[in-house]
N, C-alpha and C. Protein backbone atom coordinates (compact mmCIF):
# COMPACT_ATOMS: atom_id res chain seq x y z
N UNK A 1 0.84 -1.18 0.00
CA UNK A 1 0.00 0.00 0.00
C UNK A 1 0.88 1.25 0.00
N UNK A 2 0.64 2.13 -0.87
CA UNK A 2 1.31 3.19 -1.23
C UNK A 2 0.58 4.57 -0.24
N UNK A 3 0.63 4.45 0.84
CA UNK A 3 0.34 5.65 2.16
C UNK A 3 0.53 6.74 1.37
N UNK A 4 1.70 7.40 0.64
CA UNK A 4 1.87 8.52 0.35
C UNK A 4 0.35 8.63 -0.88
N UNK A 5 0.41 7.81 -1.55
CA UNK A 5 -0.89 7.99 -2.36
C UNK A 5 -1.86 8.13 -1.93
N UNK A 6 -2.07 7.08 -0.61
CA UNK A 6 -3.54 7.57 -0.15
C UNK A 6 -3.62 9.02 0.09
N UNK A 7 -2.76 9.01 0.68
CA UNK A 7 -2.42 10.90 1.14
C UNK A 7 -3.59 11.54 -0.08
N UNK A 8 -2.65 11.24 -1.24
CA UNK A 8 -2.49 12.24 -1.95
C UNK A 8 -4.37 12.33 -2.85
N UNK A 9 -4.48 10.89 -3.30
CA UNK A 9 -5.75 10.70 -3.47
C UNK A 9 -7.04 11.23 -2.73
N UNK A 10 -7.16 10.94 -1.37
CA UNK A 10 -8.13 11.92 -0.56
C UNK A 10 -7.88 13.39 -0.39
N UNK A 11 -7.03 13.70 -0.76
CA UNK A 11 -7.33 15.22 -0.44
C UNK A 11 -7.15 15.54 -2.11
N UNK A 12 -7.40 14.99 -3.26
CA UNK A 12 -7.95 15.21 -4.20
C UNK A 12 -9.40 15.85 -4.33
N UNK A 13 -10.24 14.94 -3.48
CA UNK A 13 -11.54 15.12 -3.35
C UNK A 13 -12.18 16.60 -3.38
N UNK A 14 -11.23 17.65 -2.69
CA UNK A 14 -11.40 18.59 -2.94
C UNK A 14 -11.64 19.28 -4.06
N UNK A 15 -10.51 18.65 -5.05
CA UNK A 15 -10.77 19.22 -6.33
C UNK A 15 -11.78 18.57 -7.32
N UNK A 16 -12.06 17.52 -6.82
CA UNK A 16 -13.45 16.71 -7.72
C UNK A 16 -14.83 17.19 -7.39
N UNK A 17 -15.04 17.62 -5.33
CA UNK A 17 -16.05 18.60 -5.61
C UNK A 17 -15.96 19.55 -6.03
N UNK A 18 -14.93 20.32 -6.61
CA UNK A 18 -15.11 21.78 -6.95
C UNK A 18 -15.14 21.45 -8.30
N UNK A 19 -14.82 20.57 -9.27
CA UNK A 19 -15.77 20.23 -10.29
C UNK A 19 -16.69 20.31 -10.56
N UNK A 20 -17.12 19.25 -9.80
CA UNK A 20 -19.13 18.86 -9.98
C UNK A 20 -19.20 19.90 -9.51
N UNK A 21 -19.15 20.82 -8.61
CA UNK A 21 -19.63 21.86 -8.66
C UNK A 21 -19.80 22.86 -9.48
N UNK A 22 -18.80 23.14 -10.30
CA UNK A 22 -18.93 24.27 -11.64
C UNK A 22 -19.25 23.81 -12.53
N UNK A 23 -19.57 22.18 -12.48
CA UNK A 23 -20.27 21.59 -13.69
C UNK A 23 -21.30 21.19 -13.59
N UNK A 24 -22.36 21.54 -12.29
CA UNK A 24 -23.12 21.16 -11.41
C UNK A 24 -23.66 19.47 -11.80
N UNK A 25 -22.58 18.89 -11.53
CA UNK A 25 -23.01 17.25 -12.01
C UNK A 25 -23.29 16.40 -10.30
N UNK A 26 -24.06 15.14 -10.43
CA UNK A 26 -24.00 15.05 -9.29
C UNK A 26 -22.79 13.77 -8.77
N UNK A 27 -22.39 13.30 -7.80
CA UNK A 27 -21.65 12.29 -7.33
C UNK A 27 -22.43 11.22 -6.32
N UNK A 28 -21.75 10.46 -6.34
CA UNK A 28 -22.07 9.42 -5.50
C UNK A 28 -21.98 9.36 -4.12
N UNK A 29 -22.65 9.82 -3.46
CA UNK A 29 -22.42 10.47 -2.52
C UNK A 29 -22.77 8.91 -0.99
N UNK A 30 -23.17 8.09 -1.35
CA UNK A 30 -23.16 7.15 -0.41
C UNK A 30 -21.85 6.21 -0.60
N UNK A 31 -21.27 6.14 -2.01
CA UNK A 31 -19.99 5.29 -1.61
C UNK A 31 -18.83 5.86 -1.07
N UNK A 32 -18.76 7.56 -1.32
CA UNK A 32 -18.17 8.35 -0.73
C UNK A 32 -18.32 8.22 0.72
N UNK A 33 -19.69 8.26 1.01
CA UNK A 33 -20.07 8.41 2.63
C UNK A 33 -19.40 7.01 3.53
N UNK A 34 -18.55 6.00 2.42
CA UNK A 34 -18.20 4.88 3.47
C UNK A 34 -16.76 4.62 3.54
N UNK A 35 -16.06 4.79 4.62
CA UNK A 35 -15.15 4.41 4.65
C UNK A 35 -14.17 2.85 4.26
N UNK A 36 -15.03 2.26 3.72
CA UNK A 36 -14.48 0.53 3.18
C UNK A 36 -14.43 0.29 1.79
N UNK A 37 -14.63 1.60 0.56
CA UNK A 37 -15.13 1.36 -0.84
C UNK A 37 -13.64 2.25 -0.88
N UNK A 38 -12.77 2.58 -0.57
CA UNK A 38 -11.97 3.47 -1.37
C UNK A 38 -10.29 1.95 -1.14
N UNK A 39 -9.55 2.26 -1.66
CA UNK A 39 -8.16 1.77 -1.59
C UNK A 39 -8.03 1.92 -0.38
N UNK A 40 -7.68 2.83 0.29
CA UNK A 40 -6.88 2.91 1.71
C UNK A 40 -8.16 2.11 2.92
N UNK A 41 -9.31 2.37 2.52
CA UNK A 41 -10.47 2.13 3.28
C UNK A 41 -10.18 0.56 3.62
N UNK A 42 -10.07 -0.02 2.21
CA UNK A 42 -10.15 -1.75 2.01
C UNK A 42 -8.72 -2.27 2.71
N UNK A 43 -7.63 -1.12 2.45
CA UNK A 43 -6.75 -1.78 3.14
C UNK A 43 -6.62 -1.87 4.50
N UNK A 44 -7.13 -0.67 4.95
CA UNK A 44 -7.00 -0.60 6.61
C UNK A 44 -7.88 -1.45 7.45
N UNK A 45 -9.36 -1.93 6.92
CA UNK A 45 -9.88 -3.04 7.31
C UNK A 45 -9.22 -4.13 6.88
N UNK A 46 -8.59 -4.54 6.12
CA UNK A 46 -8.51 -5.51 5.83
C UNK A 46 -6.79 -5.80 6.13
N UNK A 47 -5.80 -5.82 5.10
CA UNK A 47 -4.41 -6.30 5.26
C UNK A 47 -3.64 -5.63 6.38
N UNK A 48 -4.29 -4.25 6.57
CA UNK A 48 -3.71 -3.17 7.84
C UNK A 48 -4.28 -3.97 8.74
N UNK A 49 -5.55 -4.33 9.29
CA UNK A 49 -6.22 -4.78 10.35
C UNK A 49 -5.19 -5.85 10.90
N UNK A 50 -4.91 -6.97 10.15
CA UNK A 50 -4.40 -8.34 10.38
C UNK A 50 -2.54 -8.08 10.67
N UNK A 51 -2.19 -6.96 10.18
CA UNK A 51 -0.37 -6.60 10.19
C UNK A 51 -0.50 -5.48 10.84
N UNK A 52 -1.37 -4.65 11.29
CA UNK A 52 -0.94 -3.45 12.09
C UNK A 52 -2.33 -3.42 13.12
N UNK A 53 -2.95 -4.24 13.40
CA UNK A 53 -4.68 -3.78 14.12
C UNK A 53 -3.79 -3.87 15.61
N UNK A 54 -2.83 -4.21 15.88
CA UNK A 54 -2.37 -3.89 17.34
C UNK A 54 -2.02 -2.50 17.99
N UNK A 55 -1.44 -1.77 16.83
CA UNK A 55 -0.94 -0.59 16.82
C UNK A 55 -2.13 0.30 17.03
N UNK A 56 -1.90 1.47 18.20
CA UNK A 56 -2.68 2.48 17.98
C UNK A 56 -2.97 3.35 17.20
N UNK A 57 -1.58 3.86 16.27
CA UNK A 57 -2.35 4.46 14.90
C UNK A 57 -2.93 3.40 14.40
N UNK A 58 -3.59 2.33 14.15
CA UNK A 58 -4.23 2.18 13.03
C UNK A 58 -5.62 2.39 13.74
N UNK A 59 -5.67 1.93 14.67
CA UNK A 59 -6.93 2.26 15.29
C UNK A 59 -7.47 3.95 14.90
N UNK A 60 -6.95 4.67 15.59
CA UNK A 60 -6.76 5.85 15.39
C UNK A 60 -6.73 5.97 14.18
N UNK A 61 -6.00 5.49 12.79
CA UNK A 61 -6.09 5.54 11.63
C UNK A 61 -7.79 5.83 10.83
N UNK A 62 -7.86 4.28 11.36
CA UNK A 62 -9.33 3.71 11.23
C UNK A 62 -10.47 5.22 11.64
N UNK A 63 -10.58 5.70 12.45
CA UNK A 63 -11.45 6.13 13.06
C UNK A 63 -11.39 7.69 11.98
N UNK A 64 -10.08 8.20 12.24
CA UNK A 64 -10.26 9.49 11.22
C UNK A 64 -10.28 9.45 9.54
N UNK A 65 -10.49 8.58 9.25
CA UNK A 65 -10.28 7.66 7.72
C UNK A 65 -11.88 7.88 7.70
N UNK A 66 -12.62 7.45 8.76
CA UNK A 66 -14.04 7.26 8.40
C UNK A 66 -14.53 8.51 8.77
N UNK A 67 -14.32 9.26 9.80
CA UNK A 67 -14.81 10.77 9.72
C UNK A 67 -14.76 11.56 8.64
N UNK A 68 -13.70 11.18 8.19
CA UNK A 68 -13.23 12.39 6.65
C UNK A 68 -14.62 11.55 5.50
N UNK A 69 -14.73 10.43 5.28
CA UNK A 69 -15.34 10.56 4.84
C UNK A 69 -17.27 10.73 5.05
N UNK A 70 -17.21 10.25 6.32
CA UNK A 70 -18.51 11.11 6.54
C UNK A 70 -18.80 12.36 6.52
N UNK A 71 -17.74 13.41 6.36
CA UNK A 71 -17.47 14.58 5.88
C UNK A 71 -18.02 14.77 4.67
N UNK A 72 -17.22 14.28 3.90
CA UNK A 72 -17.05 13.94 2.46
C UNK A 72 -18.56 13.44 1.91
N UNK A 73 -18.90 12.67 2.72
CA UNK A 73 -20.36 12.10 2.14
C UNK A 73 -21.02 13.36 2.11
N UNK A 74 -21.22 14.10 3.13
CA UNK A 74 -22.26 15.22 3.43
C UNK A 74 -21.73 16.43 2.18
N UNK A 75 -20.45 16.55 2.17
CA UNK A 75 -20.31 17.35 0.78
C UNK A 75 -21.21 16.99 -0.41
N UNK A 76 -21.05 15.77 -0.67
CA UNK A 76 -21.75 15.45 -1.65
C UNK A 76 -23.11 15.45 -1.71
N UNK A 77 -23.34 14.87 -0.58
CA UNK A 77 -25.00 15.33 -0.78
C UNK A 77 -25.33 16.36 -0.88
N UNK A 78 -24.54 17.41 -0.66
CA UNK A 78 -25.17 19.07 -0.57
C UNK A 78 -25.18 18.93 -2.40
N UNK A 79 -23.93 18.88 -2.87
CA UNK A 79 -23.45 18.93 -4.30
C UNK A 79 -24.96 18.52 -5.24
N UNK A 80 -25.22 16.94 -4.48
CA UNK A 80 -26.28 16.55 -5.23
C UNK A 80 -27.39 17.14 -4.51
N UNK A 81 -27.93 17.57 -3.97
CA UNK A 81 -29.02 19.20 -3.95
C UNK A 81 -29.02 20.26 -4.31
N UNK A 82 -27.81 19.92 -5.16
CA UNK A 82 -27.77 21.65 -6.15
C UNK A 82 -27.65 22.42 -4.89
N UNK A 83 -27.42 22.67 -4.16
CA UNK A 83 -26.56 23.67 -3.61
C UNK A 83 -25.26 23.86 -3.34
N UNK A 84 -25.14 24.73 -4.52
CA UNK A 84 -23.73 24.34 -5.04
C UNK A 84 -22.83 25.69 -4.33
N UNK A 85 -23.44 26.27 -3.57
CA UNK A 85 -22.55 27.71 -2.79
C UNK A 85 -22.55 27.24 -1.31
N UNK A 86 -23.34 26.32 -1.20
CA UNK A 86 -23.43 25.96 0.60
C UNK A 86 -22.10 24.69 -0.01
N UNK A 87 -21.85 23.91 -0.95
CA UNK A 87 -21.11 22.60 -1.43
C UNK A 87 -19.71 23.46 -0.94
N UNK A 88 -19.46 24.81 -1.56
CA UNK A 88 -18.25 25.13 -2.14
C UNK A 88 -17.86 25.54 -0.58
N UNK A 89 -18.73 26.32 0.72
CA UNK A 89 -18.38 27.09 1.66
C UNK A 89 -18.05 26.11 2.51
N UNK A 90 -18.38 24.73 2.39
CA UNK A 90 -18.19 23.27 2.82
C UNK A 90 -16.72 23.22 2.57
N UNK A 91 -15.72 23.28 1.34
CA UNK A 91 -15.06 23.09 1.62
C UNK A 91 -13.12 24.20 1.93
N UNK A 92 -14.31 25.13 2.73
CA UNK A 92 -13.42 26.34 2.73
C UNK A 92 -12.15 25.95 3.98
N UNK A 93 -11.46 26.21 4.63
CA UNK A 93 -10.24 26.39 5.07
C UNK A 93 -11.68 26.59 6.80
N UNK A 94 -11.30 25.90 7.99
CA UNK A 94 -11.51 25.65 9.54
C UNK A 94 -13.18 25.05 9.14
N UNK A 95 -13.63 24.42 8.35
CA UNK A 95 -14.59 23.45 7.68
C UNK A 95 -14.95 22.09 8.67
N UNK A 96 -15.41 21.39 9.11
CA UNK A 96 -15.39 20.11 9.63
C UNK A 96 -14.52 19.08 8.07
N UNK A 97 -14.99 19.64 6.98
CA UNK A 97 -14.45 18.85 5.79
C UNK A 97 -13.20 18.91 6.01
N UNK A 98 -12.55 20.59 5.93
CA UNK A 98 -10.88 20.90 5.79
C UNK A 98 -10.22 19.99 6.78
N UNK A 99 -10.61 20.18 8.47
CA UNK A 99 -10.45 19.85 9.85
C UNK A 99 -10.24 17.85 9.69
N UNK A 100 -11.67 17.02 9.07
CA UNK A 100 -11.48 15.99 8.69
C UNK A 100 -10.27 15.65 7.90
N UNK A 101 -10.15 16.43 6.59
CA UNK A 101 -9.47 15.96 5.75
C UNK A 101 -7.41 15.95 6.12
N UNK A 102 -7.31 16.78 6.78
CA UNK A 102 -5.75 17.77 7.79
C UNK A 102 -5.64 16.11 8.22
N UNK A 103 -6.18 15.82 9.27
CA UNK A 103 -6.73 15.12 10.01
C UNK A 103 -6.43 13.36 9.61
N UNK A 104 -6.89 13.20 8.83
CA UNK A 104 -6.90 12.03 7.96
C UNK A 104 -5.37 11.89 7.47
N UNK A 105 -4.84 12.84 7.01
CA UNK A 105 -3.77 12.76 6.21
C UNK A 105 -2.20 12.57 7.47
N UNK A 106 -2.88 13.21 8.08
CA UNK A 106 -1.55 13.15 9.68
C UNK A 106 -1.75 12.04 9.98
N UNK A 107 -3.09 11.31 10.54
CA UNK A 107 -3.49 9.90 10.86
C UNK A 107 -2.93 8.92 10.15
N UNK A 108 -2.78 8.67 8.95
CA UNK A 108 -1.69 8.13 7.84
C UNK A 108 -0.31 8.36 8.05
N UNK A 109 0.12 9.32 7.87
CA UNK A 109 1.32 9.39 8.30
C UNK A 109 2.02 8.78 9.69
N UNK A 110 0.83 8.93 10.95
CA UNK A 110 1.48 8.19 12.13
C UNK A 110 1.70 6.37 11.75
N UNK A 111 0.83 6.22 11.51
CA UNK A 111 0.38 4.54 11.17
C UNK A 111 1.66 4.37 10.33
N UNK A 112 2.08 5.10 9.40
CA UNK A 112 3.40 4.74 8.25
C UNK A 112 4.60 4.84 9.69
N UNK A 113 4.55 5.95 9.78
CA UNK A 113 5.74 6.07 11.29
C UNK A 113 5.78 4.89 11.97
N UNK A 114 4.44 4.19 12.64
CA UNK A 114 4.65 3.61 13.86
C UNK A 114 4.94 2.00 13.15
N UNK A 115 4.24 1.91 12.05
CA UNK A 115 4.24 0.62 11.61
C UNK A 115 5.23 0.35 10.32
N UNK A 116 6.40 1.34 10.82
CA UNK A 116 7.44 1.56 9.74
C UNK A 116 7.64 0.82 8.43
N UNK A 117 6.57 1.55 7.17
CA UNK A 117 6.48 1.35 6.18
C UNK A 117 6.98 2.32 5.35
C-alpha cells in the first residue's frame, strides 16, 4: 500500500467537488459516505487490520479515515441538492471537511511512522 498515495488521493476530493460543482453534475455520494469502498479504506480493514490492528495508529487511523469521509459524504450530498454555494463554503479552510481531511492525512502518516512502512 502506497500511504503517500492515499495521502495524496483523498485530499484530491477537494478538487473533484469543486468540479461537480462548476459543472453542477451530481456524485455518488453514499460510496463516498463509506469508509471501506476506497483503496486505503479496504486496506485498513482488511491487510492493515491483520499486520498493524495492534498498533494504535491504526486504530486511530481507522477512526479518522471514516470521519473524513462522513465529511465527504455530506459534501456530496449538498453537491447533489444543487446547492452548489453551501457545497463550495463546505469546503473552505476551519470546515469540519478541511479539519477531517488535515486530520486524515496526519493519521496516515502516524500509522506509516509507527508501523514503519
Amino acid at each position: 500500500m502506497d500511504l503517500n498515495n492515499a495521502i495524496e488521493k483523498h485530499s484530491e476530493w477537494k478538487l473533484k467537488f469543486r468540479s461537480a460543482i462548476s459543472k453542477s453534475e451530481t456524485i455518488d455520494a453514499s460510496t463516498i459516505s463509506k469508509d471501506n469502498c476506497c483503496e486505503l479504506g479496504k486496506w485498513l480493514h482488511g491487510e492493515a487490520k491483520v499486520k498493524f490492528g495492534s498498533l494504535p495508529s491504526h486504530s486511530a487511523c481507522v477512526a479518522k479515515h471514516a470521519a473524513f469521509h462522513i465529511e465527504a459524504g455530506k459534501v456530496a450530498q449538498t453537491i447533489n441538492a444543487r446547492k452548489f454555494t453551501e457545497a463550495e463554503a463546505m469546503l473552505n479552510a476551519g470546515t469540519p471537511y478541511t479539519a477531517a481531511s488535515s486530520a486524515v492525512g496526519v493519521a496516515v502518516l502516524k500509522l506509516k511512522k509507527e508501523a514503519r512502512l
